[in-house]
PDB file of N, CA and C in Angstrom:
ATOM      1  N   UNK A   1       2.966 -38.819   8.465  1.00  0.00           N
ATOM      2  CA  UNK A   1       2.806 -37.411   8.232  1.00  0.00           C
ATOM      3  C   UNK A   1       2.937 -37.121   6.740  1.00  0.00           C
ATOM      4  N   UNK A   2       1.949 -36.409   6.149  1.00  0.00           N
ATOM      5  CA  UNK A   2       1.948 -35.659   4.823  1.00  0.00           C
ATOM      6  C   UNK A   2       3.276 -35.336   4.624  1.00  0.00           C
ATOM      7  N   UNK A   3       3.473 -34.620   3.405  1.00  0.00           N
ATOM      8  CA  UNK A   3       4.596 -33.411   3.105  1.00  0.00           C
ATOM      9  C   UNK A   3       3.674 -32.657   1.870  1.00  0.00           C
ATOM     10  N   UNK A   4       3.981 -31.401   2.396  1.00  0.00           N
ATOM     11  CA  UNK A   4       3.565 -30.650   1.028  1.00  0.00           C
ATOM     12  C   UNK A   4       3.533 -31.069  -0.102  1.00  0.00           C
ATOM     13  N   UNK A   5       3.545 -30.485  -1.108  1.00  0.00           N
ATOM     14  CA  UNK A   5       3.625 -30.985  -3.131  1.00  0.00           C
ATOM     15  C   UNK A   5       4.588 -30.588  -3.066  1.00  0.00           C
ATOM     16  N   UNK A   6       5.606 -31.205  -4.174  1.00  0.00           N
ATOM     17  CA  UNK A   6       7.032 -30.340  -3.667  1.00  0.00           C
ATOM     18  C   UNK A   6       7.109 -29.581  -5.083  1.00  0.00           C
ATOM     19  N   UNK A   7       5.703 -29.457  -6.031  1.00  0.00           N
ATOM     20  CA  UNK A   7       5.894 -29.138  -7.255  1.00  0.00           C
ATOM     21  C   UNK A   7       6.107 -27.578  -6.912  1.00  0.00           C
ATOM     22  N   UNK A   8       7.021 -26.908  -8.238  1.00  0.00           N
ATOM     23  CA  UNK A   8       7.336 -25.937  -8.053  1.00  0.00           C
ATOM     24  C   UNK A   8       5.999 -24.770  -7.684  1.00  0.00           C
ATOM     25  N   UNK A   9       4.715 -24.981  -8.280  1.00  0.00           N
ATOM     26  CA  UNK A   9       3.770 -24.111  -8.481  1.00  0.00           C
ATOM     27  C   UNK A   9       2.826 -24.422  -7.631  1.00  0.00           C
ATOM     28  N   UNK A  10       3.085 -25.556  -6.703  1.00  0.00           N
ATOM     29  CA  UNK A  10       1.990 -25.702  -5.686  1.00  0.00           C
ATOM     30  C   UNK A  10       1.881 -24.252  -4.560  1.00  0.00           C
ATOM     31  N   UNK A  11       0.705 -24.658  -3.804  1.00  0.00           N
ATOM     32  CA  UNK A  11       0.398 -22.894  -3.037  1.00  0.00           C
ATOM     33  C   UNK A  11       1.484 -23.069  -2.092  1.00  0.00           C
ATOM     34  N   UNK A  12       1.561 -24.676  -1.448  1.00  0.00           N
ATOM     35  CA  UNK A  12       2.426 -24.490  -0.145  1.00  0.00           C
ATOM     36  C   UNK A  12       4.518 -24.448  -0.524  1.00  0.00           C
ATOM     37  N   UNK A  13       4.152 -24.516  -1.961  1.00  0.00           N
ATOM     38  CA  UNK A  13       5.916 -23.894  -1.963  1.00  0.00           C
ATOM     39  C   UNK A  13       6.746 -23.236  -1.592  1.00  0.00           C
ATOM     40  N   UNK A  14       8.007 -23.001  -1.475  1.00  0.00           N
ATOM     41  CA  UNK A  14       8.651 -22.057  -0.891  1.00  0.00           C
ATOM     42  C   UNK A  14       8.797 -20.980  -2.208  1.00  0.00           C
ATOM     43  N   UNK A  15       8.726 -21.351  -3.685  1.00  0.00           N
ATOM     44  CA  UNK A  15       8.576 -20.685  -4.663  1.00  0.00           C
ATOM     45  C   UNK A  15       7.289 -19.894  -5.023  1.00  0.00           C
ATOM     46  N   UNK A  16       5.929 -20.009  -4.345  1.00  0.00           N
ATOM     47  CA  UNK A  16       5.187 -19.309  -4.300  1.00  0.00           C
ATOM     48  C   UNK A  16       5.164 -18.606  -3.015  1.00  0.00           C
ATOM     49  N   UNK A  17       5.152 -18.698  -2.128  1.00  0.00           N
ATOM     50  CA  UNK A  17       5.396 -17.813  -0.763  1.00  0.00           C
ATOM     51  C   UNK A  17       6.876 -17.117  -1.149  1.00  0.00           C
ATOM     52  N   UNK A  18       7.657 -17.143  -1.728  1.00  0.00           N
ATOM     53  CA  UNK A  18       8.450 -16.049  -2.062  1.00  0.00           C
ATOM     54  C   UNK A  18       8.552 -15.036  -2.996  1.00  0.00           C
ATOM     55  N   UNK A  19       7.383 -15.523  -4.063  1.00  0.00           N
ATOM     56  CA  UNK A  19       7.122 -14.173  -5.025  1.00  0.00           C
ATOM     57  C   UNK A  19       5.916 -13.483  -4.173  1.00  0.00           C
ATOM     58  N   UNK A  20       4.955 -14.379  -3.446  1.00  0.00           N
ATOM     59  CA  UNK A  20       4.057 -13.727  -2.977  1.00  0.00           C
ATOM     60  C   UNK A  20       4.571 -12.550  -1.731  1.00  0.00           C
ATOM     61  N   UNK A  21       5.389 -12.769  -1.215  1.00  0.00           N
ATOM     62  CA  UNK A  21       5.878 -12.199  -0.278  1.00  0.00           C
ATOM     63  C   UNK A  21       6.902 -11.084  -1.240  1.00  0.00           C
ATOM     64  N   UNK A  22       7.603 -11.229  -2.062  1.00  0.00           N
ATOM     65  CA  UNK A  22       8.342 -10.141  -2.753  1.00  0.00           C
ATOM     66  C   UNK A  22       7.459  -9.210  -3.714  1.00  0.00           C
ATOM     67  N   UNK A  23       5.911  -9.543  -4.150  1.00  0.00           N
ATOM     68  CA  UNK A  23       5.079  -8.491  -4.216  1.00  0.00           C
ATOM     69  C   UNK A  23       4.166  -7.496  -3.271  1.00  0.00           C
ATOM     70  N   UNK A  24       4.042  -8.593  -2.736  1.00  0.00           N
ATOM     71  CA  UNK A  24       3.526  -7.671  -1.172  1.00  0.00           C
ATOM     72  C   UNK A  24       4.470  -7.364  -0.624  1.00  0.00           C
ATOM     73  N   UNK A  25       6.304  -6.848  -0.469  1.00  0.00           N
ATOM     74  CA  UNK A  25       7.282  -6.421  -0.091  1.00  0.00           C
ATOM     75  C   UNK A  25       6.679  -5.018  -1.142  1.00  0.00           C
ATOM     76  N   UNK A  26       6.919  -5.033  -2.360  1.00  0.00           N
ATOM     77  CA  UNK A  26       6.816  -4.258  -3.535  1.00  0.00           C
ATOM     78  C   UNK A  26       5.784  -3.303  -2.814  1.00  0.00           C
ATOM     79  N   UNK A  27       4.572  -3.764  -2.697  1.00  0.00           N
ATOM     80  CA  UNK A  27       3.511  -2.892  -2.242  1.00  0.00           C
ATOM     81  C   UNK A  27       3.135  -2.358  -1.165  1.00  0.00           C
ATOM     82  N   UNK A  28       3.894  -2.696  -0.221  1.00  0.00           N
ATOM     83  CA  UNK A  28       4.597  -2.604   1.056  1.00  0.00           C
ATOM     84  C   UNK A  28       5.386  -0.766   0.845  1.00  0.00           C
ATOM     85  N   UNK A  29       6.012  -1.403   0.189  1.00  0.00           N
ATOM     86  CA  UNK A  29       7.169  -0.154  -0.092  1.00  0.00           C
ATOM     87  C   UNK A  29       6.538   1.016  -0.970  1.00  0.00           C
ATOM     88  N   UNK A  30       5.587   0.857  -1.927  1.00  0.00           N
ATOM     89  CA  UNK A  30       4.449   1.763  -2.640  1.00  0.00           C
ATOM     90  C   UNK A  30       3.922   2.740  -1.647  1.00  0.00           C
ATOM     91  N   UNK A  31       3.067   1.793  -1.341  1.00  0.00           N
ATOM     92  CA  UNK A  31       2.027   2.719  -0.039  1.00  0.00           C
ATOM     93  C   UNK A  31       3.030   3.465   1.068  1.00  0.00           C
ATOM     94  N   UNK A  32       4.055   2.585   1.482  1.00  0.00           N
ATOM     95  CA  UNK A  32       4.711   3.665   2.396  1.00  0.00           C
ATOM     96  C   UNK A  32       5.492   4.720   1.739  1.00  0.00           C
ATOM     97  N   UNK A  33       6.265   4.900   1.216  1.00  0.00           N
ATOM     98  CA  UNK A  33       6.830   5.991  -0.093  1.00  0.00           C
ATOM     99  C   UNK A  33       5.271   6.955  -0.164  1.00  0.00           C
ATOM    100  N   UNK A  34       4.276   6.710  -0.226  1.00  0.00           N
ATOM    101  CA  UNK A  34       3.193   7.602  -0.324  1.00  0.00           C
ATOM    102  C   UNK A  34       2.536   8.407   0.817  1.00  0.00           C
ATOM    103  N   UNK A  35       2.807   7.499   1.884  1.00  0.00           N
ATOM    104  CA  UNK A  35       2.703   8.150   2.708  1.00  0.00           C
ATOM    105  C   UNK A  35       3.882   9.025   3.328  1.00  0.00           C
ATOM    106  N   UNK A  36       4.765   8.427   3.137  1.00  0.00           N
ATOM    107  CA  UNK A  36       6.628   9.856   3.627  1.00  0.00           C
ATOM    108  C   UNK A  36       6.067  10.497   2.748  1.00  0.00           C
ATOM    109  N   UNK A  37       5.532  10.509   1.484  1.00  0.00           N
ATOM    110  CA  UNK A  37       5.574  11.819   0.272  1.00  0.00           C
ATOM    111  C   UNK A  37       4.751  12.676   0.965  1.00  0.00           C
ATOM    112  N   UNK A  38       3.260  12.461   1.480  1.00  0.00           N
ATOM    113  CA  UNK A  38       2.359  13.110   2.222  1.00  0.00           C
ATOM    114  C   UNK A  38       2.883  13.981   3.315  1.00  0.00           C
ATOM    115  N   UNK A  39       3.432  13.116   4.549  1.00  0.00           N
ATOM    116  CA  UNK A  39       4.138  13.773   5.408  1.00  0.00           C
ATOM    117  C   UNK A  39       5.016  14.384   5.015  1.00  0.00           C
ATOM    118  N   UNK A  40       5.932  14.598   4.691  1.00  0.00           N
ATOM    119  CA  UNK A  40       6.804  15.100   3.898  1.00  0.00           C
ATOM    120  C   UNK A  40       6.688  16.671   3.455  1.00  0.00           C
ATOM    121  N   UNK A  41       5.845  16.298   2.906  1.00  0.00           N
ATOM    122  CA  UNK A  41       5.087  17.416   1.743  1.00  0.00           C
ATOM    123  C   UNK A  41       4.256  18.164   2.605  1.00  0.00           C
ATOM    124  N   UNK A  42       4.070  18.435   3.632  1.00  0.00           N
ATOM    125  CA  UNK A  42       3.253  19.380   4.348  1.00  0.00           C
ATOM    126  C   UNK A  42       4.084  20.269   4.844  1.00  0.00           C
ATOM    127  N   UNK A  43       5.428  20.093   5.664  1.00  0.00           N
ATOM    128  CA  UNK A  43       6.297  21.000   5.928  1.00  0.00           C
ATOM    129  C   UNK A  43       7.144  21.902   5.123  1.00  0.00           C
ATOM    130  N   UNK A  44       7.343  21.237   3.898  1.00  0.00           N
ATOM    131  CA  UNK A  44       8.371  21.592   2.987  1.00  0.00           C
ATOM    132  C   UNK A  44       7.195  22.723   2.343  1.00  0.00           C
ATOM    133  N   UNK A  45       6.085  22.412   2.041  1.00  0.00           N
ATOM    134  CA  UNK A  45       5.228  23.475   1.274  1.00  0.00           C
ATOM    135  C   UNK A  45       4.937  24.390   2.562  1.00  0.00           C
ATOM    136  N   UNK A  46       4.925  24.204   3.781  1.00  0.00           N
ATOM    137  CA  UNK A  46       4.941  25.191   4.638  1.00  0.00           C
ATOM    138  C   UNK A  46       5.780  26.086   4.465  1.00  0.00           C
ATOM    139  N   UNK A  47       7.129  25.200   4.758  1.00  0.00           N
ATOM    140  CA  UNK A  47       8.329  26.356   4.500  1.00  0.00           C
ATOM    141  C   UNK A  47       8.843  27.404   3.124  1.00  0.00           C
ATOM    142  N   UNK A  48       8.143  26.776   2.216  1.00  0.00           N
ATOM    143  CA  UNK A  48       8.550  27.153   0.904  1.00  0.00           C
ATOM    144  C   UNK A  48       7.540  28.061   0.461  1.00  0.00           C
ATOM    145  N   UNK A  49       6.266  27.403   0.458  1.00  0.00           N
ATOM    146  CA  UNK A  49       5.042  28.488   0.473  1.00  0.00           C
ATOM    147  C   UNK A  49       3.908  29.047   1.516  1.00  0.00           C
ATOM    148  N   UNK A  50       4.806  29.830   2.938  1.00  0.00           N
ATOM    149  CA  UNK A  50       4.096  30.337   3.843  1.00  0.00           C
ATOM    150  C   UNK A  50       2.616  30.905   3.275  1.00  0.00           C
ATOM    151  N   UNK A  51       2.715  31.849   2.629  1.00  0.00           N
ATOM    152  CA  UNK A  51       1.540  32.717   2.196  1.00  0.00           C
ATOM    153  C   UNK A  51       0.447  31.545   1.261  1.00  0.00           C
ATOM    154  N   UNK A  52       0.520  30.691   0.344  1.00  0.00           N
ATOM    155  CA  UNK A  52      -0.011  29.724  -0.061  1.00  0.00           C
ATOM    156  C   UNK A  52      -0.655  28.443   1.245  1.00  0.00           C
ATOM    157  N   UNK A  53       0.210  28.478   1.710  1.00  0.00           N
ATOM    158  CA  UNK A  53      -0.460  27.936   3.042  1.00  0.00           C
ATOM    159  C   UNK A  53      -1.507  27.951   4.051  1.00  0.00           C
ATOM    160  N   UNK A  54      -1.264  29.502   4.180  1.00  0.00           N
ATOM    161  CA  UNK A  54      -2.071  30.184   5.324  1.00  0.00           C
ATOM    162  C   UNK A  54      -3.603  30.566   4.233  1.00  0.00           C
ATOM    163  N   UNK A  55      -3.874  30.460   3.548  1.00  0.00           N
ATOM    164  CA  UNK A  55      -4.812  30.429   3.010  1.00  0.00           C
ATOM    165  C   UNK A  55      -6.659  30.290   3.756  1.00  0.00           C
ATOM    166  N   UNK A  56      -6.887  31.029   3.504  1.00  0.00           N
ATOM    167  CA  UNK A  56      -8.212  30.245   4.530  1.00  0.00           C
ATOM    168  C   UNK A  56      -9.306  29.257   3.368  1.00  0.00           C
ATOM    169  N   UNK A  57      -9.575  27.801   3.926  1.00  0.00           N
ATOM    170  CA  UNK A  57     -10.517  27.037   3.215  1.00  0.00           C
ATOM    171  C   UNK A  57     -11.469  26.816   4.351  1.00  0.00           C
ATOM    172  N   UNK A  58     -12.901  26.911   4.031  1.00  0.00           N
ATOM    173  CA  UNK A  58     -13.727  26.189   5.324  1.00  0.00           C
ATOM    174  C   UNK A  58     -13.351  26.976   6.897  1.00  0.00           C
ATOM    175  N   UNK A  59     -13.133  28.251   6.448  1.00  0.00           N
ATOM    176  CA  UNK A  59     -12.505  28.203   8.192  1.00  0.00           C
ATOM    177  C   UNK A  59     -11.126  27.924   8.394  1.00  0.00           C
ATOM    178  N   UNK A  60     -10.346  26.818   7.992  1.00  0.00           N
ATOM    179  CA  UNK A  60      -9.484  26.939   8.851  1.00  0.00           C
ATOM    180  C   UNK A  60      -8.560  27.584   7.205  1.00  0.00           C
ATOM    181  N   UNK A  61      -6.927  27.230   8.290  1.00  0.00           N
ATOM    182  CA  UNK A  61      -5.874  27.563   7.206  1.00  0.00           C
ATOM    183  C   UNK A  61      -5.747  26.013   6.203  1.00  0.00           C
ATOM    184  N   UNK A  62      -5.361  26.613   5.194  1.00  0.00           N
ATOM    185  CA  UNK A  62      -4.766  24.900   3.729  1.00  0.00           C
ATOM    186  C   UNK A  62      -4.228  24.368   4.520  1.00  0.00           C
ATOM    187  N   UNK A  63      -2.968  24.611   5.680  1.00  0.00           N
ATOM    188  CA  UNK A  63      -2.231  23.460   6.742  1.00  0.00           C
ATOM    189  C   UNK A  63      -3.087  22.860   7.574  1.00  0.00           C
ATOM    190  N   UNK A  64      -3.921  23.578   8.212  1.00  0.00           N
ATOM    191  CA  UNK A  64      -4.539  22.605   9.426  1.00  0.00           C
ATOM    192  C   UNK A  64      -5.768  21.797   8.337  1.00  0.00           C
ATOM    193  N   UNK A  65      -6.345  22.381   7.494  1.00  0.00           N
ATOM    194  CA  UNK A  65      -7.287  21.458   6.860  1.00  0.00           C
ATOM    195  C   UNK A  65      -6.915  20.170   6.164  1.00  0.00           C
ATOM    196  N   UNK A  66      -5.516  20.098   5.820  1.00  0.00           N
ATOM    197  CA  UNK A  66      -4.812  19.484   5.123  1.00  0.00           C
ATOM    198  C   UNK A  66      -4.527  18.411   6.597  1.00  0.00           C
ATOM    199  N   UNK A  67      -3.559  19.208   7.517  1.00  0.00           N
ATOM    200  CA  UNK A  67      -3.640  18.145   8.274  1.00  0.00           C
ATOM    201  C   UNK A  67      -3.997  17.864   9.330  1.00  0.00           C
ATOM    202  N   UNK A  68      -5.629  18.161   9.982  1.00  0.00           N
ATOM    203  CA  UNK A  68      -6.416  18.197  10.722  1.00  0.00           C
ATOM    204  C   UNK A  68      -7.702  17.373  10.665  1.00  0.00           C
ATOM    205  N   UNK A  69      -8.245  17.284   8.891  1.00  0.00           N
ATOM    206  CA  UNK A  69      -9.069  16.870   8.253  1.00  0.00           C
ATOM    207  C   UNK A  69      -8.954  16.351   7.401  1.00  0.00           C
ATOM    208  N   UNK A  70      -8.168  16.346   6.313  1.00  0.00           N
ATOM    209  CA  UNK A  70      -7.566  15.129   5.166  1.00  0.00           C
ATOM    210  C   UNK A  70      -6.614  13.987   5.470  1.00  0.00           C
ATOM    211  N   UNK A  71      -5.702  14.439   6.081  1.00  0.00           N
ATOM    212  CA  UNK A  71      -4.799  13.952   6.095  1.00  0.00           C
ATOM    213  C   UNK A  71      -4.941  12.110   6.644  1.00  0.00           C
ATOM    214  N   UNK A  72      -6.169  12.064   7.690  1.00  0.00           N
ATOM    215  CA  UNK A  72      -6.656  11.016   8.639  1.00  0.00           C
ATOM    216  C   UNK A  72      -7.249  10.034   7.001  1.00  0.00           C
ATOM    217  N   UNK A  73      -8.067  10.622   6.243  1.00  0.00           N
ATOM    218  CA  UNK A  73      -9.131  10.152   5.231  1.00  0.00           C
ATOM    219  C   UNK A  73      -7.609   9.722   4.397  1.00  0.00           C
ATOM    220  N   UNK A  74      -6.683  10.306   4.152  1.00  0.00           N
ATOM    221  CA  UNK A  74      -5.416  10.188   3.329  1.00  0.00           C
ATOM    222  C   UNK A  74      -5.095   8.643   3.593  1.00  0.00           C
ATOM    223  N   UNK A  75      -4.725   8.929   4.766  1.00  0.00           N
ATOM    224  CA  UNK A  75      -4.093   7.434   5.837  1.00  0.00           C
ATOM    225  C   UNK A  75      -5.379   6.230   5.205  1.00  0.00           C
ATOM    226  N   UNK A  76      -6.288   6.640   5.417  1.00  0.00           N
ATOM    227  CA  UNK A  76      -7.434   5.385   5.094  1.00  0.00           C
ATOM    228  C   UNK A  76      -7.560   5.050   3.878  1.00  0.00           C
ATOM    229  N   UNK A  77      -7.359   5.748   2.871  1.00  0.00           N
ATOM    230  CA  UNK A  77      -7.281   5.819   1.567  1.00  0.00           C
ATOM    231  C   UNK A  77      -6.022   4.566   1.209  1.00  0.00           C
ATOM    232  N   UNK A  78      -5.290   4.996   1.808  1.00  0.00           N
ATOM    233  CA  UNK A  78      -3.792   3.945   1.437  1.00  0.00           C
ATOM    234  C   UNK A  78      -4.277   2.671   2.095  1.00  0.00           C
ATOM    235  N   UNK A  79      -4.573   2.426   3.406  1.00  0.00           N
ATOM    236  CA  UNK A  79      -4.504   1.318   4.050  1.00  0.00           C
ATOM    237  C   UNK A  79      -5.327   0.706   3.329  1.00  0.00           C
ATOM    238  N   UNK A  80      -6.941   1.542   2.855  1.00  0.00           N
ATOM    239  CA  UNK A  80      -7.714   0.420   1.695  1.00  0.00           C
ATOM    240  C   UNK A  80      -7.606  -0.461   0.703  1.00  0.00           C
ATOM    241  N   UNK A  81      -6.555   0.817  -0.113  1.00  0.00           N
ATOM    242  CA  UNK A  81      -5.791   0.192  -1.346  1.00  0.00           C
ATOM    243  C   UNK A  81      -5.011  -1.025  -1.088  1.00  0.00           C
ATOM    244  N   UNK A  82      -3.870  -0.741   0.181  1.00  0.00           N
ATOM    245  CA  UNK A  82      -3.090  -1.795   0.289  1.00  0.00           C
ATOM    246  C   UNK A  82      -3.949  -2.979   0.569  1.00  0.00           C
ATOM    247  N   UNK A  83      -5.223  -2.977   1.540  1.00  0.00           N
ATOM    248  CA  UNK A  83      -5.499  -4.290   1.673  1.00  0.00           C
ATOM    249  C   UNK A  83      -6.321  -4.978   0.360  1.00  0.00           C
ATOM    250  N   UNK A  84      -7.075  -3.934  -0.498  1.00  0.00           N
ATOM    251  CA  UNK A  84      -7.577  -4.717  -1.424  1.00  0.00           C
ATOM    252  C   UNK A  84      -6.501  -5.231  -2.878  1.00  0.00           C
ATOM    253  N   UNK A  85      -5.234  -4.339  -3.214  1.00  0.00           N
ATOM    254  CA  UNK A  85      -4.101  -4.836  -3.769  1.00  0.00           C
ATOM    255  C   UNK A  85      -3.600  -6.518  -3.077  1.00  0.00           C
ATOM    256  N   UNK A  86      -3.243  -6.344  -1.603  1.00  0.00           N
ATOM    257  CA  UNK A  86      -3.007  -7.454  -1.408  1.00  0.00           C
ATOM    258  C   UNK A  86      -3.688  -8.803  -1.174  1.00  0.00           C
ATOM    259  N   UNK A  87      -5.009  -8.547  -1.057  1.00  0.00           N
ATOM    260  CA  UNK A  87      -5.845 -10.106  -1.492  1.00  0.00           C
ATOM    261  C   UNK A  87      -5.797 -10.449  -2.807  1.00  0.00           C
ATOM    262  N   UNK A  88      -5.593  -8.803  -4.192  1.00  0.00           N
ATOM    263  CA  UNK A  88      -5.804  -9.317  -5.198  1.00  0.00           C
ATOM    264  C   UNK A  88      -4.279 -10.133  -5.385  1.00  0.00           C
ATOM    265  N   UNK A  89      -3.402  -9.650  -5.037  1.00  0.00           N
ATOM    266  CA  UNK A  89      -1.724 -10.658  -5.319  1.00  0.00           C
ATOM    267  C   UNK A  89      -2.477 -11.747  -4.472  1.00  0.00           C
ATOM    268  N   UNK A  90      -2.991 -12.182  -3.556  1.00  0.00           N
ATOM    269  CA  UNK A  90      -3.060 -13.195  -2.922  1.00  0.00           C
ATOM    270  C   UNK A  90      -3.888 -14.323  -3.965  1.00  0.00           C
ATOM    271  N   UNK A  91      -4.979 -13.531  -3.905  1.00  0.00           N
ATOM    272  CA  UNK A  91      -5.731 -14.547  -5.103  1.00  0.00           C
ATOM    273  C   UNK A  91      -5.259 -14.965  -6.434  1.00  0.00           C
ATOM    274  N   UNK A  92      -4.414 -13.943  -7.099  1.00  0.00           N
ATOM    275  CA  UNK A  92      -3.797 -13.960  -8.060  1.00  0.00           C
ATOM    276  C   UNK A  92      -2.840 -15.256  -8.615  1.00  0.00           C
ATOM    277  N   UNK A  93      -2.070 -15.349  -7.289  1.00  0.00           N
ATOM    278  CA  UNK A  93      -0.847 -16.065  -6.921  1.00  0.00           C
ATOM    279  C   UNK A  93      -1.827 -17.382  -6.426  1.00  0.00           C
ATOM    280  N   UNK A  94      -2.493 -17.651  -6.012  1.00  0.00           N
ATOM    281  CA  UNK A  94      -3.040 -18.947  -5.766  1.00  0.00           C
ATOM    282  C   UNK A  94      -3.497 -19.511  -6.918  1.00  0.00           C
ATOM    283  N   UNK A  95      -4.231 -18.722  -7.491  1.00  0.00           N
ATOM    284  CA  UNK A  95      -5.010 -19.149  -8.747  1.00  0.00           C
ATOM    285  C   UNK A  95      -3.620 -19.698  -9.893  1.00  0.00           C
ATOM    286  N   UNK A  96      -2.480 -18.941 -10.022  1.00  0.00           N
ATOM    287  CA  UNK A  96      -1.911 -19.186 -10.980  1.00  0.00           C
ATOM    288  C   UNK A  96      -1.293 -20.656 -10.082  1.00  0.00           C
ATOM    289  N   UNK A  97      -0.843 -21.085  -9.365  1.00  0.00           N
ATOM    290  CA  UNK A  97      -0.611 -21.683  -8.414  1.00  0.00           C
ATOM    291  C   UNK A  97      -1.681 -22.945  -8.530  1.00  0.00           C
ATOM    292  N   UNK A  98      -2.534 -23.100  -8.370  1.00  0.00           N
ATOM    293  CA  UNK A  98      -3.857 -23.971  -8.477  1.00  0.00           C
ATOM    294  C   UNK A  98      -3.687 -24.481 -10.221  1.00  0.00           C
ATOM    295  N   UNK A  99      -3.508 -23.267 -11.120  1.00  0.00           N
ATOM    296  CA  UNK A  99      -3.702 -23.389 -12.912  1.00  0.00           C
ATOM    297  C   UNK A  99      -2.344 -24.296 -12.910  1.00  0.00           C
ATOM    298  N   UNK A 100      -1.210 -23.935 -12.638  1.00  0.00           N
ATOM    299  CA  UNK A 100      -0.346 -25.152 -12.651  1.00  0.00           C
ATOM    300  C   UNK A 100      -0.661 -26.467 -12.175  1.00  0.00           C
ATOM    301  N   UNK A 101      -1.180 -26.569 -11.012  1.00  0.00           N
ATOM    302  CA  UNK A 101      -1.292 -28.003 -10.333  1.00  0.00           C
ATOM    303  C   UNK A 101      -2.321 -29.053 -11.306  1.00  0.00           C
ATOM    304  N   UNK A 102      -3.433 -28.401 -11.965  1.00  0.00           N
ATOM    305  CA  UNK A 102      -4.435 -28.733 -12.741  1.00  0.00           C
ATOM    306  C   UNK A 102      -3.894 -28.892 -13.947  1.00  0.00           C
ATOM    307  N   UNK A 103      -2.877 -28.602 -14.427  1.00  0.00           N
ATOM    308  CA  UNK A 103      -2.193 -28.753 -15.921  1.00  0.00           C
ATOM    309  C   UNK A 103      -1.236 -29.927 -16.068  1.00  0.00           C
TER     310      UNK A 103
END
């Protein structure tokens, strides 16, 4: 049976699967913090600015358009980012990972 490279910068390290995993923790914690801010932020501006709220856009009120009709595109917006952030740490981290093994 094989064994991994046990060099520090190889991909199958436990030293690269742990920064890779403590940046995608990092970005993990980004995107969600953005989304509590979102949720968050719809009630509190309810409560704070009723009359700013009730507003009419398109028909409906700033609350239901906000979260009836944005809010879904909001959610997709993040999940995009996160997945194209995290192939780029993925690729990132291999490549530097690969540039060691080759040196």
């Amino acid at each position: 049976m094989s064994e991994s490279p046990s060099t520090p910068d190889s991909i199958h390290s436990d030293a690269f699967l742990a920064r890779l995993m403590r940046d995608q923790l990092k970005l993990s914690i980004a995107c969600a913090l953005c989304f509590v801010v979102a949720l968050v932020a719809l009630p509190l501006l309810n409560y704070f600015q009723p009359e700013f709220m009730a507003q009419r856009v398109f028909g409906f009120t700033l609350t239901w358009l906000i979260l009836g009709v944005l809010f879904f595109p909001f959610v997709w917006i993040i999940s995009y980012v996160f997945i194209k952030r995290s192939i780029a740490l993925e690729d990132a981290e291999a490549k530097a990972a690969l540039d060691g093994l080759t040196k």
